[in-house]
PDB file of N, CA and C in Angstrom:
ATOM      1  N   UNK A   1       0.822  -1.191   0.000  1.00  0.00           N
ATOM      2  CA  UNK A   1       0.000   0.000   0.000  1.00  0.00           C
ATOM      3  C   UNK A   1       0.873   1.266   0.000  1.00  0.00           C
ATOM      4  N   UNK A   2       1.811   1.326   0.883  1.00  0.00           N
ATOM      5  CA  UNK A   2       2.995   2.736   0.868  1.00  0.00           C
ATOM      6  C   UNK A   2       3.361   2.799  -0.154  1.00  0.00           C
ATOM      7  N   UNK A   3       4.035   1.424  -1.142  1.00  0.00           N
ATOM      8  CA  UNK A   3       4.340   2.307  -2.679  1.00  0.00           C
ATOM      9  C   UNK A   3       3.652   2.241  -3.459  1.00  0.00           C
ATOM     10  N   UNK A   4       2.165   1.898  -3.372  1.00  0.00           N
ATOM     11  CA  UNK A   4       1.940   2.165  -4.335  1.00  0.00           C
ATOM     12  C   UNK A   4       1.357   3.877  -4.295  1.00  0.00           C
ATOM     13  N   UNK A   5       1.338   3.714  -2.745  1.00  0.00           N
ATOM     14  CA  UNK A   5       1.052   5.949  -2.732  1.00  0.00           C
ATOM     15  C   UNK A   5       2.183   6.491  -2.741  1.00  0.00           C
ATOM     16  N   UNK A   6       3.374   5.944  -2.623  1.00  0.00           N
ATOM     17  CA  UNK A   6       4.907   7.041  -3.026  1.00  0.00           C
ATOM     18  C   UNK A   6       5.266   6.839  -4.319  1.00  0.00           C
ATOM     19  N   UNK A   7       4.508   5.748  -5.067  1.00  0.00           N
ATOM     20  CA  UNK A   7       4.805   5.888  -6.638  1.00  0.00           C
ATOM     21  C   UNK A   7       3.860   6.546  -7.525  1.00  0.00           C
ATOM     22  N   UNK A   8       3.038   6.638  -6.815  1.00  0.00           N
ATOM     23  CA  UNK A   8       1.671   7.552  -7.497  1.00  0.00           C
ATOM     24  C   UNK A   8       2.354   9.339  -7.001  1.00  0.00           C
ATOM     25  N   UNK A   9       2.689   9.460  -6.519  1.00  0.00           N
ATOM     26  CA  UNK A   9       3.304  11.219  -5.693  1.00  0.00           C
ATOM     27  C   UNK A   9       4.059  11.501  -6.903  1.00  0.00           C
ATOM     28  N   UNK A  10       4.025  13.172  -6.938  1.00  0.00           N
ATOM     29  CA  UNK A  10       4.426  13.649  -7.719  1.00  0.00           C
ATOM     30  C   UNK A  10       6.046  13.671  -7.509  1.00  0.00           C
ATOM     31  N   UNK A  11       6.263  14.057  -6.119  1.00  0.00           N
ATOM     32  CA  UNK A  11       7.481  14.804  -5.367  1.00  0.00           C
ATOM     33  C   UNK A  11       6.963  14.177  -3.618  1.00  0.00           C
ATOM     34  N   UNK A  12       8.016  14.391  -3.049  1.00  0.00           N
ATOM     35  CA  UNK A  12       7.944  14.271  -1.603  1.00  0.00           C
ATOM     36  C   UNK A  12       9.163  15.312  -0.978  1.00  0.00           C
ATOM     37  N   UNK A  13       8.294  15.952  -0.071  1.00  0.00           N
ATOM     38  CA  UNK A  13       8.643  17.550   1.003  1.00  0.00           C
ATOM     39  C   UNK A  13       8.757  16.531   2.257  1.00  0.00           C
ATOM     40  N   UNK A  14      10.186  17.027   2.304  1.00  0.00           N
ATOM     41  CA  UNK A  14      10.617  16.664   3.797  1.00  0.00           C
ATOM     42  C   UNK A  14      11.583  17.550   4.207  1.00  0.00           C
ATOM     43  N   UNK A  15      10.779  18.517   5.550  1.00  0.00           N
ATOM     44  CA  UNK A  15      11.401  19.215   6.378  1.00  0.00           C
ATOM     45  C   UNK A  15      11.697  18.790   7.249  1.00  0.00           C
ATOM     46  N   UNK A  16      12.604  19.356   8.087  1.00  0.00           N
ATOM     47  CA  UNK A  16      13.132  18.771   8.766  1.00  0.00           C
ATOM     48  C   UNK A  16      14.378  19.629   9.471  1.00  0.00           C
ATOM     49  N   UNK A  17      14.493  19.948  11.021  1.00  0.00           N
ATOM     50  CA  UNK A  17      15.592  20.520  11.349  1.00  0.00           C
ATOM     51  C   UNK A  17      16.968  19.730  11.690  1.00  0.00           C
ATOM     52  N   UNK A  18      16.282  18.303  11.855  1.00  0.00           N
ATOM     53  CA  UNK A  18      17.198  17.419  12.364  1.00  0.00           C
ATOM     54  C   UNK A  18      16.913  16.040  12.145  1.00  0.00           C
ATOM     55  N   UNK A  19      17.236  15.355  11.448  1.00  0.00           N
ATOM     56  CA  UNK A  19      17.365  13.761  11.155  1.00  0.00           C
ATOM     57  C   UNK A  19      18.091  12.938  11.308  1.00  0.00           C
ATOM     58  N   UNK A  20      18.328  11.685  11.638  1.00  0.00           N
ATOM     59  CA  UNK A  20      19.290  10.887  12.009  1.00  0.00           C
ATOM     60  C   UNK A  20      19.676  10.343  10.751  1.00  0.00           C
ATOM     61  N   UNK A  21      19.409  10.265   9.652  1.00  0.00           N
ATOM     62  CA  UNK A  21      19.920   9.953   8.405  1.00  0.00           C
ATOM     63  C   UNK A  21      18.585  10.636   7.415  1.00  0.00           C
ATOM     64  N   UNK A  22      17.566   9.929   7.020  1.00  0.00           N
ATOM     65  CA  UNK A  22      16.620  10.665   5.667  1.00  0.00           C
ATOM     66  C   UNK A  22      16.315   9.491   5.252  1.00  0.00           C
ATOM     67  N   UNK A  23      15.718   8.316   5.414  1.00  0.00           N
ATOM     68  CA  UNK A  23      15.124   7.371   4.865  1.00  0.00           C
ATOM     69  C   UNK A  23      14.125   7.459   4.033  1.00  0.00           C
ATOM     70  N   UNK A  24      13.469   8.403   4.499  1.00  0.00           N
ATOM     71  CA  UNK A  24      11.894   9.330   3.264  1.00  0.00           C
ATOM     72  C   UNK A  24      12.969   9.540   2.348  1.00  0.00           C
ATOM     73  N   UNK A  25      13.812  10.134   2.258  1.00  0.00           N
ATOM     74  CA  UNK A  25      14.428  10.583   1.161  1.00  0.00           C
ATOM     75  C   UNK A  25      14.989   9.301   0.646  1.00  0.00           C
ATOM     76  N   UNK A  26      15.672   8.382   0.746  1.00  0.00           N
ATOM     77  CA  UNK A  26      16.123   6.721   0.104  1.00  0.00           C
ATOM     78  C   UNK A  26      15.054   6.576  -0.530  1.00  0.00           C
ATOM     79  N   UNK A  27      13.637   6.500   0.264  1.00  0.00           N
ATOM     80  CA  UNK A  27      12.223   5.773   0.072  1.00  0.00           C
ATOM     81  C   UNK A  27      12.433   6.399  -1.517  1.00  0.00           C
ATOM     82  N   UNK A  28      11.855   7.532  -1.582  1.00  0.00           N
ATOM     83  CA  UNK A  28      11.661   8.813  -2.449  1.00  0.00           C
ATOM     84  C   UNK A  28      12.162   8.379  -4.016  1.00  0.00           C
ATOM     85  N   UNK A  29      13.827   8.389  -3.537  1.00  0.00           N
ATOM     86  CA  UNK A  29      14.094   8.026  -4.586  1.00  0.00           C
ATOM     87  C   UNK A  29      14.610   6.874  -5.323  1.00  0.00           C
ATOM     88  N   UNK A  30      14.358   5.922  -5.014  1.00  0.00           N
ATOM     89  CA  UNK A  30      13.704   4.092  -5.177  1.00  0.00           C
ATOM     90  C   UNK A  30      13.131   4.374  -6.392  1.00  0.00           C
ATOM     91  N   UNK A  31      12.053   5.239  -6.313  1.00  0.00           N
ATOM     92  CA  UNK A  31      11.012   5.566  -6.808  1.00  0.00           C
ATOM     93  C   UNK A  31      11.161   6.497  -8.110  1.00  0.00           C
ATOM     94  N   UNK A  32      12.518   7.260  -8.030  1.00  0.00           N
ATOM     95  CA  UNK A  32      12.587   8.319  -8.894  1.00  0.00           C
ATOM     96  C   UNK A  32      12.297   9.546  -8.611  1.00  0.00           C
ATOM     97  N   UNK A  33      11.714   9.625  -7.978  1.00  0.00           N
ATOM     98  CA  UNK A  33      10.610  10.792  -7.356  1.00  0.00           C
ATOM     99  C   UNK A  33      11.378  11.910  -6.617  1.00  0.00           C
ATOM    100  N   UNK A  34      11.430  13.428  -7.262  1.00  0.00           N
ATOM    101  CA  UNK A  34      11.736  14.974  -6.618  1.00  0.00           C
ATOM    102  C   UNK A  34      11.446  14.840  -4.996  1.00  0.00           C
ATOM    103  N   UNK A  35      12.514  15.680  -4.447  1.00  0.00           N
ATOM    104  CA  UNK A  35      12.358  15.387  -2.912  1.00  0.00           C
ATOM    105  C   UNK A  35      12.780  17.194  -2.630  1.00  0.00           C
ATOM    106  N   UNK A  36      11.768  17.698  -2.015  1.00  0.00           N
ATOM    107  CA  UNK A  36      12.223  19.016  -1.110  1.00  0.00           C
ATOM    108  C   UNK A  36      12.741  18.941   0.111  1.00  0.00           C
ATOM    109  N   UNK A  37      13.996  19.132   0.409  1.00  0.00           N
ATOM    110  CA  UNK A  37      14.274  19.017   1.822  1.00  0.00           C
ATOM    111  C   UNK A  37      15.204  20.106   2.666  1.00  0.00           C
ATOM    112  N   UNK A  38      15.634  19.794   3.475  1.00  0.00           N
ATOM    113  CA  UNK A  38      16.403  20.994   3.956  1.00  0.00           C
ATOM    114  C   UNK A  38      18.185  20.816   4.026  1.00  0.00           C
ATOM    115  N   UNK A  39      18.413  21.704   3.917  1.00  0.00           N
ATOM    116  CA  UNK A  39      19.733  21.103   3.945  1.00  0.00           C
ATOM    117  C   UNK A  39      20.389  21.353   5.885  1.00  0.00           C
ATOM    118  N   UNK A  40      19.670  20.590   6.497  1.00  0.00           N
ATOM    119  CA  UNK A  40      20.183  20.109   7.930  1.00  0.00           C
ATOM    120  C   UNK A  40      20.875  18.757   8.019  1.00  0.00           C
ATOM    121  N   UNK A  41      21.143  18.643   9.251  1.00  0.00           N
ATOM    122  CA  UNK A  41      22.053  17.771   9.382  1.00  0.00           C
ATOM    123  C   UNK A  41      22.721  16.674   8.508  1.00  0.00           C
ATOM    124  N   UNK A  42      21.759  15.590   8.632  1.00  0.00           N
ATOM    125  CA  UNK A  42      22.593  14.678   7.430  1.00  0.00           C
ATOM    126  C   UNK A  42      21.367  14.126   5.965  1.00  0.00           C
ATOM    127  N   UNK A  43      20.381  15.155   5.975  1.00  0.00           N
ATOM    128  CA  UNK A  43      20.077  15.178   4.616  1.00  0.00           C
ATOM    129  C   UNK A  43      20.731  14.762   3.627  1.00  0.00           C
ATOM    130  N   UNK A  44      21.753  16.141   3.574  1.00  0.00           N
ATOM    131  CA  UNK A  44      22.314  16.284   2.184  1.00  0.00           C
ATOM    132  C   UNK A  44      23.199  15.032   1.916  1.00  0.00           C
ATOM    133  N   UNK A  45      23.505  14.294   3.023  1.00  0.00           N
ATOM    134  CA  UNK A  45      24.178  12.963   2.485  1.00  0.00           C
ATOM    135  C   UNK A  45      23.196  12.285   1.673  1.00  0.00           C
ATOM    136  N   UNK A  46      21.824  12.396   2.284  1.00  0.00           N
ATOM    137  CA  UNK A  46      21.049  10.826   1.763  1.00  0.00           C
ATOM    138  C   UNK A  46      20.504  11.510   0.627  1.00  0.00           C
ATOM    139  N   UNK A  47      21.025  12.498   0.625  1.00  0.00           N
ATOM    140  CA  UNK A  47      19.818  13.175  -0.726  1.00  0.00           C
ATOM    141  C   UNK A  47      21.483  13.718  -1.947  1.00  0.00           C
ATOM    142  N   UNK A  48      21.782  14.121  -1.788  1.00  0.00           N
ATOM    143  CA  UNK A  48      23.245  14.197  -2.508  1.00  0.00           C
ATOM    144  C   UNK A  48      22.586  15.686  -3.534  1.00  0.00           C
ATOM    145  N   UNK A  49      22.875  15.526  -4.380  1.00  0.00           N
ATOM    146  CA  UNK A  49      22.876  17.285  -5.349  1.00  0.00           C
ATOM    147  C   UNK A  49      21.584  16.658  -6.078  1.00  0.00           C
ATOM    148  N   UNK A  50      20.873  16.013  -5.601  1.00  0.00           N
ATOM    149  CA  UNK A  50      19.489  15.308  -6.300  1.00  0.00           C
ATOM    150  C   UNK A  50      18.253  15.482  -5.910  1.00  0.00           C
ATOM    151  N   UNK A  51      18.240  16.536  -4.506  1.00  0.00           N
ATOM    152  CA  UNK A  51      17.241  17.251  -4.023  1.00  0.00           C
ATOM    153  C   UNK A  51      17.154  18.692  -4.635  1.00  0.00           C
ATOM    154  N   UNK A  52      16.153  18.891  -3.987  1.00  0.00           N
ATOM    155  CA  UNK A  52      15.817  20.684  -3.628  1.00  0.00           C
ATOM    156  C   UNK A  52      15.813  21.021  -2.586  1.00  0.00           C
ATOM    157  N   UNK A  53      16.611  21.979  -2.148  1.00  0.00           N
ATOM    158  CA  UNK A  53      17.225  22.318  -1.139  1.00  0.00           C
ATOM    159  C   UNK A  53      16.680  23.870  -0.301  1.00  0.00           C
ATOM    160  N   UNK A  54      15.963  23.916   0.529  1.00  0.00           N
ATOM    161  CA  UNK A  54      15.200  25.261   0.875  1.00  0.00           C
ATOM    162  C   UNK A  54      15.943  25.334   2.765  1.00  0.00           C
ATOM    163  N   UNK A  55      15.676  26.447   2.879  1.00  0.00           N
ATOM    164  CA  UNK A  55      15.774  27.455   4.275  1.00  0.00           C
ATOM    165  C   UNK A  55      14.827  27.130   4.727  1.00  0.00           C
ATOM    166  N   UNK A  56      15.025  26.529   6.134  1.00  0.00           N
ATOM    167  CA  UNK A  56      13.576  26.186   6.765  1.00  0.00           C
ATOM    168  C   UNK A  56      12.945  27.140   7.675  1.00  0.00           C
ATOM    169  N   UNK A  57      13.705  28.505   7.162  1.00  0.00           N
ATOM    170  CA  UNK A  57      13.857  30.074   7.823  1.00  0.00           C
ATOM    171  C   UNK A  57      12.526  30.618   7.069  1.00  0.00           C
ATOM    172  N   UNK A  58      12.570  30.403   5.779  1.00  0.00           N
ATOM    173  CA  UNK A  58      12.556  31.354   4.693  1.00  0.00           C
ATOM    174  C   UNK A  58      11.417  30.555   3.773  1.00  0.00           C
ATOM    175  N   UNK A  59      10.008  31.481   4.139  1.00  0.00           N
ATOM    176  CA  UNK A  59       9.060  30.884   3.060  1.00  0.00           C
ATOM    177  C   UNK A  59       9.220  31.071   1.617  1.00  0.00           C
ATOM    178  N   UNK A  60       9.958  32.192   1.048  1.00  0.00           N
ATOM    179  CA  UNK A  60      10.384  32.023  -0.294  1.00  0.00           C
ATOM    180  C   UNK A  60      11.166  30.957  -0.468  1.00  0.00           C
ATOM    181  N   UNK A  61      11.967  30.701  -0.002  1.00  0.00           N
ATOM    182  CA  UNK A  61      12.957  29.274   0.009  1.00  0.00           C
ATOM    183  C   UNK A  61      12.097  28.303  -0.389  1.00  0.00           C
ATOM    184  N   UNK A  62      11.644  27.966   0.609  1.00  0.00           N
ATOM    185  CA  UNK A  62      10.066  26.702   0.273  1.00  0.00           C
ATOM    186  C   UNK A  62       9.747  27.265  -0.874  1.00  0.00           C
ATOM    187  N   UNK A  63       8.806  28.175  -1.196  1.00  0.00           N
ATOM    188  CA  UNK A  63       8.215  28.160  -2.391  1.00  0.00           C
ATOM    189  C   UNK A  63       8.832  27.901  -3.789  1.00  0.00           C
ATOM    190  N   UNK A  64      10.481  28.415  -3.785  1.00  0.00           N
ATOM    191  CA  UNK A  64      11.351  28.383  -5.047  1.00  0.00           C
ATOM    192  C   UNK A  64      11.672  26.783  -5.088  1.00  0.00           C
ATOM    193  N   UNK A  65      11.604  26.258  -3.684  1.00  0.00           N
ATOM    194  CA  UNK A  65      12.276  24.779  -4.154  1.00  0.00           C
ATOM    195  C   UNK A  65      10.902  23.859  -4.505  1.00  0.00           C
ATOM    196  N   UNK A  66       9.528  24.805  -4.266  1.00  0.00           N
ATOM    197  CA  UNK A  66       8.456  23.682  -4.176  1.00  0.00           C
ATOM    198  C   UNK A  66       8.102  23.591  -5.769  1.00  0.00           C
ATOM    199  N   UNK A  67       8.116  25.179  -6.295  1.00  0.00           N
ATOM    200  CA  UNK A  67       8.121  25.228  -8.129  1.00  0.00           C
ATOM    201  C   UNK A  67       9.112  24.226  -8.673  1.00  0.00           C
ATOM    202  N   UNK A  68      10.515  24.237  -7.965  1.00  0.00           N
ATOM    203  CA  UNK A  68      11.317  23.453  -9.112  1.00  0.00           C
ATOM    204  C   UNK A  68      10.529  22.390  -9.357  1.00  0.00           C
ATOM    205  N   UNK A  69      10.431  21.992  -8.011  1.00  0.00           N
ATOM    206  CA  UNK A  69       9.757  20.353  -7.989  1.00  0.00           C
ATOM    207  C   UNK A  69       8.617  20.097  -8.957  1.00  0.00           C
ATOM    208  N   UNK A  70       7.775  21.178  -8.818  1.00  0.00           N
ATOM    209  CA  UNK A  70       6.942  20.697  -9.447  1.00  0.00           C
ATOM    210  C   UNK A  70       7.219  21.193 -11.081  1.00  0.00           C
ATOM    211  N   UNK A  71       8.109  21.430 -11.555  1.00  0.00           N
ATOM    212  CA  UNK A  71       8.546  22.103 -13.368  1.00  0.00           C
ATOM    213  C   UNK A  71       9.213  20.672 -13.194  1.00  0.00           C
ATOM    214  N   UNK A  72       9.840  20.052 -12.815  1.00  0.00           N
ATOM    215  CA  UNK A  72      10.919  18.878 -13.448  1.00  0.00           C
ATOM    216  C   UNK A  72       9.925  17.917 -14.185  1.00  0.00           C
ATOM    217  N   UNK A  73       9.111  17.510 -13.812  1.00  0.00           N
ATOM    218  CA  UNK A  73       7.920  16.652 -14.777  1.00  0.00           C
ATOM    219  C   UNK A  73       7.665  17.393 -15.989  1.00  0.00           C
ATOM    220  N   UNK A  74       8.124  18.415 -16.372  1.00  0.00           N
ATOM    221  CA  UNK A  74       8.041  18.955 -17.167  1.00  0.00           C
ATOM    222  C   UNK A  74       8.892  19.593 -18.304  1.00  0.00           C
ATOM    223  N   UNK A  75      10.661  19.023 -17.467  1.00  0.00           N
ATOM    224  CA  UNK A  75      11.449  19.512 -18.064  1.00  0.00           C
ATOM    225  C   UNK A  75      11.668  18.476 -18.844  1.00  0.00           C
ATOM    226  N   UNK A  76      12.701  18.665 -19.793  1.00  0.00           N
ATOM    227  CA  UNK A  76      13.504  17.656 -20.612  1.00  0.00           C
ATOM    228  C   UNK A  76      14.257  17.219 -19.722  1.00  0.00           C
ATOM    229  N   UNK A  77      14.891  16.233 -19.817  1.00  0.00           N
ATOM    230  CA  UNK A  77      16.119  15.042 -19.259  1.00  0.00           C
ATOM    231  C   UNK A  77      15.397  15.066 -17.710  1.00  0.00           C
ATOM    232  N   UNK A  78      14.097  14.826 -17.679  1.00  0.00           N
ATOM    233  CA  UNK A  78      13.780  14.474 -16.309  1.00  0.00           C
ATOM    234  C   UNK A  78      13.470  12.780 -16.153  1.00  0.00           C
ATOM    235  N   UNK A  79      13.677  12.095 -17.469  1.00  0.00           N
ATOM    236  CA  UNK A  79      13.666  10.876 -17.040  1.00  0.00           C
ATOM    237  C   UNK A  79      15.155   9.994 -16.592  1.00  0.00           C
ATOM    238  N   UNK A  80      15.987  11.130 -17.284  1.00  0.00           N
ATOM    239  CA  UNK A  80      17.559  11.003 -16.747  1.00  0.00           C
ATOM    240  C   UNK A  80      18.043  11.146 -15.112  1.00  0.00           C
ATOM    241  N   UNK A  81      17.113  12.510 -14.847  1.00  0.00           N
ATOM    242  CA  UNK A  81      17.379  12.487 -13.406  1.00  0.00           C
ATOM    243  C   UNK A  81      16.549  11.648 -12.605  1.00  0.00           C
ATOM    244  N   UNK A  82      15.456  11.143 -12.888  1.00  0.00           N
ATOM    245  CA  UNK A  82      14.703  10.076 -12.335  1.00  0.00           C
ATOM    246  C   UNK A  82      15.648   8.987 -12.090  1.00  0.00           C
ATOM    247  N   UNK A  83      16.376   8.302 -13.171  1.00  0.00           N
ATOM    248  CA  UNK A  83      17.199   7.363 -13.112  1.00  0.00           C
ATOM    249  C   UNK A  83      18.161   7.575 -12.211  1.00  0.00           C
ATOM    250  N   UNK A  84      18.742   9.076 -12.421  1.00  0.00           N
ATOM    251  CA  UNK A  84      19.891   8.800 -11.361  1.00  0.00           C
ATOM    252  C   UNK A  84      19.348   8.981  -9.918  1.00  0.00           C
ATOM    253  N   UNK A  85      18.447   9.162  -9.542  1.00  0.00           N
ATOM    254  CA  UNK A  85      17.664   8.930  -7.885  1.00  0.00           C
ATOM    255  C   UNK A  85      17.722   7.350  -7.831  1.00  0.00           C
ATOM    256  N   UNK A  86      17.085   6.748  -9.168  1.00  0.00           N
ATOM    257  CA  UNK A  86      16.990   5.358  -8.438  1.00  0.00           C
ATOM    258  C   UNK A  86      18.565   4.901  -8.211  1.00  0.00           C
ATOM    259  N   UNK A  87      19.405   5.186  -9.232  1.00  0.00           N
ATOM    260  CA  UNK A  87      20.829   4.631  -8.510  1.00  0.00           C
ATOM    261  C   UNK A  87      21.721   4.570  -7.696  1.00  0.00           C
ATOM    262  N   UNK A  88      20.920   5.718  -7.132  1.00  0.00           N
ATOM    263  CA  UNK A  88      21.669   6.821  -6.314  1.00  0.00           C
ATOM    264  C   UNK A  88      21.072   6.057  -4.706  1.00  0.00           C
ATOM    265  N   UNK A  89      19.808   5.709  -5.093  1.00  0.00           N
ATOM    266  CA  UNK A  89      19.164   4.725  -4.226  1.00  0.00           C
ATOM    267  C   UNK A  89      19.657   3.640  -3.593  1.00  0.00           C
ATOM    268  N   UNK A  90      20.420   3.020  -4.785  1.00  0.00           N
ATOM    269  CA  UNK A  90      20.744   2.011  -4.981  1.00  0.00           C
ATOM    270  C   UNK A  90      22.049   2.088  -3.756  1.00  0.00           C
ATOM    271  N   UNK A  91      22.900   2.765  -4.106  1.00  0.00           N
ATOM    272  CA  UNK A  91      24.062   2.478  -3.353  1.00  0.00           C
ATOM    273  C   UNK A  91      23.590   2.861  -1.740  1.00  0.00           C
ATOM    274  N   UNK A  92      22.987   3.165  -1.438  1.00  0.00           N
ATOM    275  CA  UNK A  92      22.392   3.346   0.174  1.00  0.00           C
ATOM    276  C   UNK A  92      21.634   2.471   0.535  1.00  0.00           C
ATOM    277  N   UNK A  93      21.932   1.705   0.094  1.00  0.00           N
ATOM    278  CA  UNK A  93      21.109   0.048   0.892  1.00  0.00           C
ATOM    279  C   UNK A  93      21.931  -0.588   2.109  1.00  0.00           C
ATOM    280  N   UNK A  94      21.463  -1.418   2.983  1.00  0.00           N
ATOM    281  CA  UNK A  94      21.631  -1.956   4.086  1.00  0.00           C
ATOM    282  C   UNK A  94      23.506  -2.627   3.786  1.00  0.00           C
ATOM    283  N   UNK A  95      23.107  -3.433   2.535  1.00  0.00           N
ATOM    284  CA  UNK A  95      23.759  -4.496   2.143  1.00  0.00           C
ATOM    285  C   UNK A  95      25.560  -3.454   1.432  1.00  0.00           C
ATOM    286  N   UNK A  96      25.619  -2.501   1.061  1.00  0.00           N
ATOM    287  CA  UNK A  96      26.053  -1.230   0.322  1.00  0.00           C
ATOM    288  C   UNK A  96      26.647  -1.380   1.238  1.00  0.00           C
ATOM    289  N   UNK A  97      25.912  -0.265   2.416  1.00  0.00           N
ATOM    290  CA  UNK A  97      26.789   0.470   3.597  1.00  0.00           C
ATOM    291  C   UNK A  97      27.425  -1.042   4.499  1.00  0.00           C
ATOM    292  N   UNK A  98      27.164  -1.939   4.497  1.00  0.00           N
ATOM    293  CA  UNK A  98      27.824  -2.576   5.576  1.00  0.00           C
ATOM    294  C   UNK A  98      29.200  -2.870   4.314  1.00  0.00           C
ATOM    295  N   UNK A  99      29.001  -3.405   3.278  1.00  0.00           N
ATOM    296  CA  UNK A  99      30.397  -3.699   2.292  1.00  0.00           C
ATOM    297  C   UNK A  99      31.602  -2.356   2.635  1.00  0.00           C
ATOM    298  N   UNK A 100      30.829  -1.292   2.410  1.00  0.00           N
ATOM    299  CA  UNK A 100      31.676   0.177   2.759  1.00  0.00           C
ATOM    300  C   UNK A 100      32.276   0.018   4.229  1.00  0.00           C
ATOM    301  N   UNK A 101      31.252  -0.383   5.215  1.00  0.00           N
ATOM    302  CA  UNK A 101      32.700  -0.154   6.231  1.00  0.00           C
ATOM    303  C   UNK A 101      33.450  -1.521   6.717  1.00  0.00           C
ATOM    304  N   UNK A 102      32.722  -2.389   5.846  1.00  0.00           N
ATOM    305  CA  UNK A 102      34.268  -3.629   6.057  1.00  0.00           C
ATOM    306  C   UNK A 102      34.956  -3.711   5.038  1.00  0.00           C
ATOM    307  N   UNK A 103      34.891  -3.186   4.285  1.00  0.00           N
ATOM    308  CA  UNK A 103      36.086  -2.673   3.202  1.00  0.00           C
ATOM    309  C   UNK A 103      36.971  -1.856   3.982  1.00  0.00           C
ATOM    310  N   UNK A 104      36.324  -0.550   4.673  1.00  0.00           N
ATOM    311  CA  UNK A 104      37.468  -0.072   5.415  1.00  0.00           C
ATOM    312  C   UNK A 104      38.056  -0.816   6.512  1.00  0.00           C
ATOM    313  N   UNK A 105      37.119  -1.299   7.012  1.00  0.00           N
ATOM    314  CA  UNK A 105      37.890  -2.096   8.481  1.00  0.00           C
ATOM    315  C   UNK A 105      38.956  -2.646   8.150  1.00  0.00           C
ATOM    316  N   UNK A 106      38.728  -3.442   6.433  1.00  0.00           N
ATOM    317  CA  UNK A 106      40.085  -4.899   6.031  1.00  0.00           C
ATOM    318  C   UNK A 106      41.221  -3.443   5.624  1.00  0.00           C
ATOM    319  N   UNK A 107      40.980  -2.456   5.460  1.00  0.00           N
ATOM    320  CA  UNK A 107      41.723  -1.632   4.619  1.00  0.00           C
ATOM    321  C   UNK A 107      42.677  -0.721   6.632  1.00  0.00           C
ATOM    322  N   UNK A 108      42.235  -0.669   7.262  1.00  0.00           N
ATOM    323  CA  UNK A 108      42.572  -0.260   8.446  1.00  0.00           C
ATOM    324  C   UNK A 108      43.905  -1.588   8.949  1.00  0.00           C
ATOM    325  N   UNK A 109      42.707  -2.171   8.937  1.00  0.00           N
ATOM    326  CA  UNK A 109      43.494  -4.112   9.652  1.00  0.00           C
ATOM    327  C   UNK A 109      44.707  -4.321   8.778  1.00  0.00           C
ATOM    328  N   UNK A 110      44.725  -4.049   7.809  1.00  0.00           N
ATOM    329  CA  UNK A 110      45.761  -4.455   6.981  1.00  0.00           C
ATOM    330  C   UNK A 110      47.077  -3.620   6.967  1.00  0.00           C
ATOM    331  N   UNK A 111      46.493  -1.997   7.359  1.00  0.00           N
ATOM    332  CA  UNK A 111      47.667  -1.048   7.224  1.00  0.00           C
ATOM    333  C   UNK A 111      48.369  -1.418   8.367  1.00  0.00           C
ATOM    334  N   UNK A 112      47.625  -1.746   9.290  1.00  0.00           N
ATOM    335  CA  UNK A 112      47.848  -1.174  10.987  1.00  0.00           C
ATOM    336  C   UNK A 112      49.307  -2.796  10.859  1.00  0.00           C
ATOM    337  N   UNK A 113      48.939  -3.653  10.151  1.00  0.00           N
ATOM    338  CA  UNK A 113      50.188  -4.818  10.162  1.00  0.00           C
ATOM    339  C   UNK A 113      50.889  -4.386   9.056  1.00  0.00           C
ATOM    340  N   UNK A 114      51.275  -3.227   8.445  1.00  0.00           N
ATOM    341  CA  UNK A 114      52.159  -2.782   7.674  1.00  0.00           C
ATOM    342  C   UNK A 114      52.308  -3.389   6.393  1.00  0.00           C
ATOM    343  N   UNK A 115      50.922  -3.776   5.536  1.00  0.00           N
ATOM    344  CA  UNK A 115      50.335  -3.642   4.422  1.00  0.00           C
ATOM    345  C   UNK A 115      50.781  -5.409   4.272  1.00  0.00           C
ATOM    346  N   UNK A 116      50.025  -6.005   4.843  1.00  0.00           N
ATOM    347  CA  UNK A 116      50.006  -7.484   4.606  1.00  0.00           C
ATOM    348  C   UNK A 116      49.005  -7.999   4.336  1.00  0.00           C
TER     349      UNK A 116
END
C-alpha cells in the first residue's frame, strides 16, 4: 500500500531541522521521485545534489524549491534524473553500507600490520 502511494506522488517535502539519516528521502528516490528538503544535518548525504534544497527560515525558500519540484515533470532530461535517484538509491542500501565499512575495516586491519 505505501508504494503504491509514493509511486503515485508527484514529489515528496521533507522538512526537517534534524534527522538521524533521511530514509523518506532513500524511500523517495527508489522511486525516482523529486524530494524538497532541507539542507540540515545529514540530509544532504542521503539526498546528494538530487534534491531541492530550501531554508527552513525562509518561506520564499520553500516556495522556489516547491516550483522546481513541481517544473521537473516537465522539463527535458527528467527521465535522466529520475534514473539517477533510483541509482543513487541504490548504493544506500543496508547491504552497500555494511560492504563500505568492512572494506574499510580490512583496509585499516591491513595497514595497521604494515600492508600485509
Amino acid at each position: 500500500m505505501r508504494d503504491a502511494i509514493i509511486a503515485g506522488a508527484r514529489g515528496v517535502i521533507y522538512p526537517s531541522r534534524y534527522e538521524g539519516f533521511g530514509l523518506p528521502i532513500v524511500e523517495a528516490f527508489q522511486f525516482g521521485l523529486p524530494v524538497v528538503t532541507t539542507l540540515s544535518s545529514s540530509l544532504p548525504e542521503a539526498a546528494g545534489e538530487l534534491a531541492y534544497y530550501f531554508d527552513m527560515d525562509s518561506l520564499p525558500s520553500f516556495g522556489a524549491a516547491l516550483v522546481r519540484l513541481l517544473q521537473e515533470g516537465d522539463s527535458e532530461g527528467s527521465e535522466r534524473i529520475m534514473e539517477a535517484r533510483r541509482k543513487w538509491a541504490e548504493q544506500l542500501t543496508w547491504s552497500a553500507t555494511y560492504q563500505r565499512i568492512r572494506d574499510s575495516a580490512l583496509e585499516i586491519w591491513r595497514n595497521r600490520l604494515g600492508g600485509e
